[in-house]
N, C-alpha and C. Protein backbone atom coordinates (compact mmCIF):
# COMPACT_ATOMS: atom_id res chain seq x y z
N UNK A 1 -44.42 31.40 -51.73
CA UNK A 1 -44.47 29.95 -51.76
C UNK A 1 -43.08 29.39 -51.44
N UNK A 2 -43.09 28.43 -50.52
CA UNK A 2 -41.78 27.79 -49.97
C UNK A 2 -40.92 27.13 -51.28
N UNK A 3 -40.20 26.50 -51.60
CA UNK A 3 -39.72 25.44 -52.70
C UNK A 3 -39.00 24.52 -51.62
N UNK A 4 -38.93 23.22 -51.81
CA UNK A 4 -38.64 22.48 -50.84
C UNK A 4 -37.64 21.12 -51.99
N UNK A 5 -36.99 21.13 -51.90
CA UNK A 5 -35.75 19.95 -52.35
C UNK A 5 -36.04 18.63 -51.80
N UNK A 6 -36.75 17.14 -52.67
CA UNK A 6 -36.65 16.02 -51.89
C UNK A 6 -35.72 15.41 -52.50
N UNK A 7 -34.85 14.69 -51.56
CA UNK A 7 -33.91 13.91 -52.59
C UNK A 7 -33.50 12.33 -51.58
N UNK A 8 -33.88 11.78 -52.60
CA UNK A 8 -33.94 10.02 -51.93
C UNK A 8 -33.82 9.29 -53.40
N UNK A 9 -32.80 8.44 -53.39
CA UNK A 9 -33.33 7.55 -54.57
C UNK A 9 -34.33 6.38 -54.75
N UNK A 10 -35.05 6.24 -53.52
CA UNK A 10 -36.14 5.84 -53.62
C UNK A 10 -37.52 6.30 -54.03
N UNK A 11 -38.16 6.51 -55.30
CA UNK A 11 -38.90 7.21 -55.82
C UNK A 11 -40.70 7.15 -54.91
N UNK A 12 -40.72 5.60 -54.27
CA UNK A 12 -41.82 5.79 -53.13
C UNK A 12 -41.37 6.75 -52.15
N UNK A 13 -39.94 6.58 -51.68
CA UNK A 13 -40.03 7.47 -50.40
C UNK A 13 -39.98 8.75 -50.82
N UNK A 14 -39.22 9.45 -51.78
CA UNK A 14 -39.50 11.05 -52.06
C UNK A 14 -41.30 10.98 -52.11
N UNK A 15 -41.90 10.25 -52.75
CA UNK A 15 -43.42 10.50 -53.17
C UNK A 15 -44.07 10.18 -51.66
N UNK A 16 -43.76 9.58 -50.76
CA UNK A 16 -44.15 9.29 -49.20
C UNK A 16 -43.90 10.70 -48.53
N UNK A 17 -42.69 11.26 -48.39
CA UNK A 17 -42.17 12.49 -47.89
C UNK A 17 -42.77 13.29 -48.35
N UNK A 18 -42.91 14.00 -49.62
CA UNK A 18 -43.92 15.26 -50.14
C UNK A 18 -45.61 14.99 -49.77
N UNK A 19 -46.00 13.51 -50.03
CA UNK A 19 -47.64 13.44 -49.14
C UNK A 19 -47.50 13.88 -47.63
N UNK A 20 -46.75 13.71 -47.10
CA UNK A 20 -46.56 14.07 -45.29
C UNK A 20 -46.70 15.44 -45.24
N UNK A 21 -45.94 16.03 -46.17
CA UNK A 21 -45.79 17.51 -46.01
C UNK A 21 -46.47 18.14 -47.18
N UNK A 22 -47.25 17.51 -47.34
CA UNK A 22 -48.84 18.58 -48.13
C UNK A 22 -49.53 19.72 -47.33
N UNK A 23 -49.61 18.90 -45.93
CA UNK A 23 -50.41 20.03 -44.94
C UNK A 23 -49.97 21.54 -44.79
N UNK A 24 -48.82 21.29 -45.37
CA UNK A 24 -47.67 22.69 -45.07
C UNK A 24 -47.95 23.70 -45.96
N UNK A 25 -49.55 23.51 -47.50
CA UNK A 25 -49.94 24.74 -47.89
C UNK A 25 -49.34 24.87 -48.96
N UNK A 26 -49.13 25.80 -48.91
CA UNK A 26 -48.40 27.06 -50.04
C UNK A 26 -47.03 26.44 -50.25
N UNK A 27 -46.40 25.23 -51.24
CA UNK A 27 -45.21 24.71 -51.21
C UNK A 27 -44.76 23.63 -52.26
N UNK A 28 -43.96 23.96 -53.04
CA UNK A 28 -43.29 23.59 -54.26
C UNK A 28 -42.36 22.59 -54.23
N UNK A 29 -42.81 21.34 -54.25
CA UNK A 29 -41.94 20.28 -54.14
C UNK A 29 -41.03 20.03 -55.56
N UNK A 30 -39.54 19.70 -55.50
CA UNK A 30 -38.60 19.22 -56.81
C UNK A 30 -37.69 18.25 -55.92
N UNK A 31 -37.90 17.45 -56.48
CA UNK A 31 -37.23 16.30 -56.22
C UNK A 31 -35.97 15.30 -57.32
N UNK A 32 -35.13 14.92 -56.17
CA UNK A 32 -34.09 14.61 -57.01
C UNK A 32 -33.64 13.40 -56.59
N UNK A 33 -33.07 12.19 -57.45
CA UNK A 33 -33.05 10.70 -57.19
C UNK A 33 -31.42 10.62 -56.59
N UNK A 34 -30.48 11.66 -56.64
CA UNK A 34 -29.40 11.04 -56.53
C UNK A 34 -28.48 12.47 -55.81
N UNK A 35 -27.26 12.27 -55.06
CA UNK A 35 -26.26 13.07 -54.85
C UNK A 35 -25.84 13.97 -55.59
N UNK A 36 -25.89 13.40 -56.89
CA UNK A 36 -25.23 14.66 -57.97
C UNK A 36 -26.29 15.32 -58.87
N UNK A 37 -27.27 14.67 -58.59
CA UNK A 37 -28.67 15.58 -59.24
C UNK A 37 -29.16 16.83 -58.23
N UNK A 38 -28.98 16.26 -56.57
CA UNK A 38 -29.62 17.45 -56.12
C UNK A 38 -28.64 18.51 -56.15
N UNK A 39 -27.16 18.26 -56.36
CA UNK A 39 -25.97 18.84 -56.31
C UNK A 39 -26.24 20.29 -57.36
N UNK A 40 -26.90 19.54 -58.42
CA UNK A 40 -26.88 20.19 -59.95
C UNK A 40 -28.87 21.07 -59.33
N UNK A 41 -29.41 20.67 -58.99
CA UNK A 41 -30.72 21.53 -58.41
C UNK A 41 -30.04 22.54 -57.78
N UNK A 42 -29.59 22.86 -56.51
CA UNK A 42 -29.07 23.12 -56.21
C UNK A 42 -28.71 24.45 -56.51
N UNK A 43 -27.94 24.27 -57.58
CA UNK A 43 -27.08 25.29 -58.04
C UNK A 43 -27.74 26.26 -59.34
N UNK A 44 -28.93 25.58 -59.59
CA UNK A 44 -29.61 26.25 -60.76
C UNK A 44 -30.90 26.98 -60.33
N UNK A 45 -31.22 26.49 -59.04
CA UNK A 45 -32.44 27.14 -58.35
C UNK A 45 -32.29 27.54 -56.96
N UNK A 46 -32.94 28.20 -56.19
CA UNK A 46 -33.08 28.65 -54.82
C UNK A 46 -34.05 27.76 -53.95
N UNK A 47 -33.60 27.52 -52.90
CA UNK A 47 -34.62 26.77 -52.15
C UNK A 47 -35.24 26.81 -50.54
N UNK A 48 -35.56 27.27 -50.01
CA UNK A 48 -36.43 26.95 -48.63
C UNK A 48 -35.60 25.77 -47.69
N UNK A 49 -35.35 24.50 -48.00
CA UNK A 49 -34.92 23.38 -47.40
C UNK A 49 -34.60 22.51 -48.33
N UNK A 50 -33.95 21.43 -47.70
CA UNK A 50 -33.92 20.29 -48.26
C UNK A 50 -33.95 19.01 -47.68
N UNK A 51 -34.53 18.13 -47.89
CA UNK A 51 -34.68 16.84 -47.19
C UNK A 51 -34.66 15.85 -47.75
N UNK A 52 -33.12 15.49 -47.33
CA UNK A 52 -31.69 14.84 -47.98
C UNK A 52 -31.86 13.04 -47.19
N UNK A 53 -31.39 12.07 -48.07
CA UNK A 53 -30.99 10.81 -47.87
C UNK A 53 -29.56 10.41 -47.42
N UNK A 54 -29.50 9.75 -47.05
CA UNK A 54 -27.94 9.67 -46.34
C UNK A 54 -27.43 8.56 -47.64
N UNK A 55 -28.23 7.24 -47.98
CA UNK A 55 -27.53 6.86 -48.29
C UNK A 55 -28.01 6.66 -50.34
N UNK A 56 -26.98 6.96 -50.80
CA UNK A 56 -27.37 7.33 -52.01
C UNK A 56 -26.31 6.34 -53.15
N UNK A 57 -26.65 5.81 -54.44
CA UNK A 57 -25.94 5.48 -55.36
C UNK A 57 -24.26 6.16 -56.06
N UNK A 58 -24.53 7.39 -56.10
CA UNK A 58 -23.36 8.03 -56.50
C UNK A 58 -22.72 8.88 -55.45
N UNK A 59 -23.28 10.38 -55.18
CA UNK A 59 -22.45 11.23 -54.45
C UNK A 59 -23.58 11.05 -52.77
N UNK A 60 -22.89 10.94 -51.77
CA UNK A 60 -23.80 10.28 -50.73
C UNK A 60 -23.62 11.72 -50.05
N UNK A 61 -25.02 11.19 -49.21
CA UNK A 61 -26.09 12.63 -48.38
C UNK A 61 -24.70 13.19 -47.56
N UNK A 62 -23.76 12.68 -46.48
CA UNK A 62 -22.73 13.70 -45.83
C UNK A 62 -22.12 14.49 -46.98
N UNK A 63 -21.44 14.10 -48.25
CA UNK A 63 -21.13 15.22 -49.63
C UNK A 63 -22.03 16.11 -49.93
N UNK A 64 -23.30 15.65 -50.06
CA UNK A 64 -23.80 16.80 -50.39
C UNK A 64 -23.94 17.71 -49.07
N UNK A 65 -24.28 17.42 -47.97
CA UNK A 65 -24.13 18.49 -46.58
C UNK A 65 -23.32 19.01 -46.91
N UNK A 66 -21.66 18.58 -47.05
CA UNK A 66 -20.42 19.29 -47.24
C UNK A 66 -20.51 20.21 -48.17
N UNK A 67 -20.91 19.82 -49.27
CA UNK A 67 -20.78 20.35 -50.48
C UNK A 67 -21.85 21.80 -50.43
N UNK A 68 -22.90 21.64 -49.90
CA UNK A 68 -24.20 22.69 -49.43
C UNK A 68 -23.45 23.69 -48.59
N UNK A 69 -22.50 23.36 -46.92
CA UNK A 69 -22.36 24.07 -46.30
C UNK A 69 -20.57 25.02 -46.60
N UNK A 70 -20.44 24.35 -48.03
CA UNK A 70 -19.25 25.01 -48.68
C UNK A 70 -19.28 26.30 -49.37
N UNK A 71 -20.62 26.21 -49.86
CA UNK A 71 -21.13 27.50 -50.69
C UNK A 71 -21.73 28.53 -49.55
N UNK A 72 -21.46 29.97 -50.24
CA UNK A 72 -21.63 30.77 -49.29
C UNK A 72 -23.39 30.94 -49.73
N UNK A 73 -23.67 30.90 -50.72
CA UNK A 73 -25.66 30.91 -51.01
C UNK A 73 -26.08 30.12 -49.99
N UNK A 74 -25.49 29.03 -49.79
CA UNK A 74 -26.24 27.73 -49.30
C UNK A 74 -26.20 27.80 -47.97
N UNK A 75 -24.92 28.23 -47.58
CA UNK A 75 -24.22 27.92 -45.96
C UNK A 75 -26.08 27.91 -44.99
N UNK A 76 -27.01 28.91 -45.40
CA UNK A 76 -27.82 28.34 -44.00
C UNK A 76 -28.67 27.83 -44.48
N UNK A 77 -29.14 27.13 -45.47
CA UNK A 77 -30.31 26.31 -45.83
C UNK A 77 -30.49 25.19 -45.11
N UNK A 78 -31.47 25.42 -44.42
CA UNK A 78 -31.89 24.04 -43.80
C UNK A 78 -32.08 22.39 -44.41
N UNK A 79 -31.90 21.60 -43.64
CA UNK A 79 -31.23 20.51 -44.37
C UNK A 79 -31.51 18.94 -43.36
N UNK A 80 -32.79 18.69 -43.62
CA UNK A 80 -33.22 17.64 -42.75
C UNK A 80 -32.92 16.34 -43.04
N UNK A 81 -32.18 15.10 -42.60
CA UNK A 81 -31.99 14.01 -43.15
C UNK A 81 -33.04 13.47 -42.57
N UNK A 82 -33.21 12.47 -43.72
CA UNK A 82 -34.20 11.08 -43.47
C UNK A 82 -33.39 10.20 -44.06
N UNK A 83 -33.17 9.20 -42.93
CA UNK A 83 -31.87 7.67 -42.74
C UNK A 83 -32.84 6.40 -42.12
N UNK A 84 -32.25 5.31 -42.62
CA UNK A 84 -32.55 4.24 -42.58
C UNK A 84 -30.87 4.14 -41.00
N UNK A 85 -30.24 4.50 -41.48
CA UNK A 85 -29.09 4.95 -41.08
C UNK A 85 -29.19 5.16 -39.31
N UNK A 86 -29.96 4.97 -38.67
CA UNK A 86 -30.11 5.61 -37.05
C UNK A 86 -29.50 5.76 -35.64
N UNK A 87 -28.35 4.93 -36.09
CA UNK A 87 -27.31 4.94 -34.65
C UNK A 87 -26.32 6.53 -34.71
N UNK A 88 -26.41 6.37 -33.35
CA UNK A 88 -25.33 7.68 -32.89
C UNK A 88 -24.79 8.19 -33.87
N UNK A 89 -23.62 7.05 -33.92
CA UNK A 89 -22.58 7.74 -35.03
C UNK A 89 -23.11 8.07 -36.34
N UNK A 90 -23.75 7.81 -36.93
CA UNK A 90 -24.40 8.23 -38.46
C UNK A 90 -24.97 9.68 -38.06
N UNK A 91 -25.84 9.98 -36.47
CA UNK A 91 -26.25 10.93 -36.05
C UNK A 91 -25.11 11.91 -36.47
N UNK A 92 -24.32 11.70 -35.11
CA UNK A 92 -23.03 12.67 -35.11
C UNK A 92 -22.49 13.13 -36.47
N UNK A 93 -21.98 11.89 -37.48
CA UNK A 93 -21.34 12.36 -38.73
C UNK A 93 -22.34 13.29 -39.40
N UNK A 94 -23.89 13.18 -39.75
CA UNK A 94 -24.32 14.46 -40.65
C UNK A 94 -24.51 15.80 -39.60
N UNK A 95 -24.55 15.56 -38.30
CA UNK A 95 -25.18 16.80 -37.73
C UNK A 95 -23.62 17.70 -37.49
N UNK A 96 -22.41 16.93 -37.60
CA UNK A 96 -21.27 17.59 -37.92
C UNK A 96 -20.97 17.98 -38.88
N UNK A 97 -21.36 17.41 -40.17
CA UNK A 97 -21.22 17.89 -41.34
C UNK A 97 -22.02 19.24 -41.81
N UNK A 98 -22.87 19.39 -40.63
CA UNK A 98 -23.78 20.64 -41.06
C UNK A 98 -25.20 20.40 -41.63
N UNK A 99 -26.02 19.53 -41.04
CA UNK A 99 -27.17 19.18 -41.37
C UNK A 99 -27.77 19.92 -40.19
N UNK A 100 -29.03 20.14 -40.23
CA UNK A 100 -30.21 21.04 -39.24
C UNK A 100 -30.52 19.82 -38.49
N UNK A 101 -31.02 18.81 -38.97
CA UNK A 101 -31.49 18.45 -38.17
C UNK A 101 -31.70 16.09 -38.67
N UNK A 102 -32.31 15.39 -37.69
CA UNK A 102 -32.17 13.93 -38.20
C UNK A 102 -33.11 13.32 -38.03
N UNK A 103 -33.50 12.64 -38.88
CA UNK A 103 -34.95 11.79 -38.73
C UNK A 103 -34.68 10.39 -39.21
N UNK A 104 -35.00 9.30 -37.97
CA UNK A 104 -34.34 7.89 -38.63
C UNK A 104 -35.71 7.96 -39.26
N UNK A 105 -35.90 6.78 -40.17
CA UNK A 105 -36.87 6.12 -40.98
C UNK A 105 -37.07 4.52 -40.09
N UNK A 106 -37.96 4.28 -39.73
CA UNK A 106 -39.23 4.95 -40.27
C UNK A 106 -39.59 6.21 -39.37
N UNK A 107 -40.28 6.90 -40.13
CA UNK A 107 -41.20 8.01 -38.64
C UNK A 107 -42.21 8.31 -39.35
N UNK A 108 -42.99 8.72 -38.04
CA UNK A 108 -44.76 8.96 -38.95
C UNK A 108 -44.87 10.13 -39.22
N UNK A 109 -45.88 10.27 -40.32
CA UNK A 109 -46.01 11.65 -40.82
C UNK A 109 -45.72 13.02 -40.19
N UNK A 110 -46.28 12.74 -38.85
CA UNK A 110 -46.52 13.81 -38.08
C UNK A 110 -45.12 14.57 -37.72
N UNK A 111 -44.35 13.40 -37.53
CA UNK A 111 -42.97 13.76 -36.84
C UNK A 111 -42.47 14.35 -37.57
N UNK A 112 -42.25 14.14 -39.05
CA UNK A 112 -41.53 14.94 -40.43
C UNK A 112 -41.92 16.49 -40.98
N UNK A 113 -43.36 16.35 -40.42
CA UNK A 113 -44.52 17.55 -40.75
C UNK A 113 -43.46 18.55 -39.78
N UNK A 114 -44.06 18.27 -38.21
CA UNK A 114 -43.28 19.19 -37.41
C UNK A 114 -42.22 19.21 -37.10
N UNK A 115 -40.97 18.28 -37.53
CA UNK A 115 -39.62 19.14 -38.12
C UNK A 115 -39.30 19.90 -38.95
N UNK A 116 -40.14 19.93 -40.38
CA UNK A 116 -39.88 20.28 -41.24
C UNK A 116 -40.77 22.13 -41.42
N UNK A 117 -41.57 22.11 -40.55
CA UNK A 117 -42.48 23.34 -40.00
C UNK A 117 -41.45 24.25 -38.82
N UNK A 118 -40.77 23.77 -38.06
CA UNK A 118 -39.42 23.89 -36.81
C UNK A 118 -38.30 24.55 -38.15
N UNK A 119 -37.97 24.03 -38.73
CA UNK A 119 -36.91 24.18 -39.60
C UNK A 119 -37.36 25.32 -40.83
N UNK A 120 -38.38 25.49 -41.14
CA UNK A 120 -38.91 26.81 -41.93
C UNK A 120 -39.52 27.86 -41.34
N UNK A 121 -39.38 27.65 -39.97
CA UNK A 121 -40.18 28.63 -39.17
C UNK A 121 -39.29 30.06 -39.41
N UNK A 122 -40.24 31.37 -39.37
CA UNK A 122 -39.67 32.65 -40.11
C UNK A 122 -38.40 32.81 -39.63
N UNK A 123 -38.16 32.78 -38.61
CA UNK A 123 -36.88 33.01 -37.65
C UNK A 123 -35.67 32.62 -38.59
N UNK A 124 -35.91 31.48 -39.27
CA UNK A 124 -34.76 30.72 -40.05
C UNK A 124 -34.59 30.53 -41.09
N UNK A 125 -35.77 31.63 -41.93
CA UNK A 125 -35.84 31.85 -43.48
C UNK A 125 -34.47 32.64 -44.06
N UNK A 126 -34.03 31.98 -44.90
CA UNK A 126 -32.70 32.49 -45.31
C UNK A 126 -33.08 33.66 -46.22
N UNK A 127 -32.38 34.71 -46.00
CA UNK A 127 -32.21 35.91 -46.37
C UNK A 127 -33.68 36.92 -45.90
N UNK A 128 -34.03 36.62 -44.89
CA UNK A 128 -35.72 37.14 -44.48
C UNK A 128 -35.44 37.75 -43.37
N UNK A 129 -35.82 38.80 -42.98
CA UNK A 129 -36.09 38.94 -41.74
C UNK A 129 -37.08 38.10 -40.90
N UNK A 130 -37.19 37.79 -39.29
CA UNK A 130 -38.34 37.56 -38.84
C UNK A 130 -39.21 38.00 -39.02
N UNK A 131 -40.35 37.04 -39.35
CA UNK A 131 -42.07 38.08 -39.02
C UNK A 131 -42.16 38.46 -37.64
């Protein structure tokens, strides 16, 4: 079973994001409202992905990228943003910081489904060999 990290402090949009990606089966959603909560998930559990908010109340989504691609556990966990956030430069700053991949908001289900299916595909399961 996958475990999958949502973290938005918007409690509709984490609950919007995990309905999109129901289709995906076999998969353990934990979700976290803030920068320093998923910080603290994180570090107490193992995870599949995460699909991170850019813009957050306390510790904001580029820190936690940083902070994710600092640790050597973490360095390849995939790490999809969903931003309200959508010009270039917001692009550039997380996909430099070490994010997988960017999704402005809004996008429809479908689009989040098959990034988030792209980004767990076996090839890129951390610590797995390919199937």
């Amino acid at each position: 079973m996958k475990r999958l990290l949502i973290v938005d402090d918007s409690k509709l949009m984490r609950d919007m994001v995990a309905a999109c990606l129901r289709p995906l089966g076999a998969v353990a959603f934990e979700f976290a409202a803030t920068g320093l909560e998923a910080i603290e998930r994180l570090a107490l559990a193992q995870f599949d992905m995460m699909v991170l908010d850019l813009n957050m109340p306390d510790v904001g989504g580029v820190e936690v990228v940083e902070f994710v691609r600092s640790q050597d556990r973490l360095r390849e966990l995939p790490i999809l943003i969903v931003t309200t956030r959508g010009d270039d430069d917001s692009r550039a700053q997380v996909l430099e910081a070490g994010a997988s991949s960017f999704l402005p908001k809004p996008f429809a289900p479908a689009e989040i489904l098959d990034e988030v299916r792209r980004l767990l595909a076996p090839a890129r399961a951390i610590g797995r060999a390919p199937a």
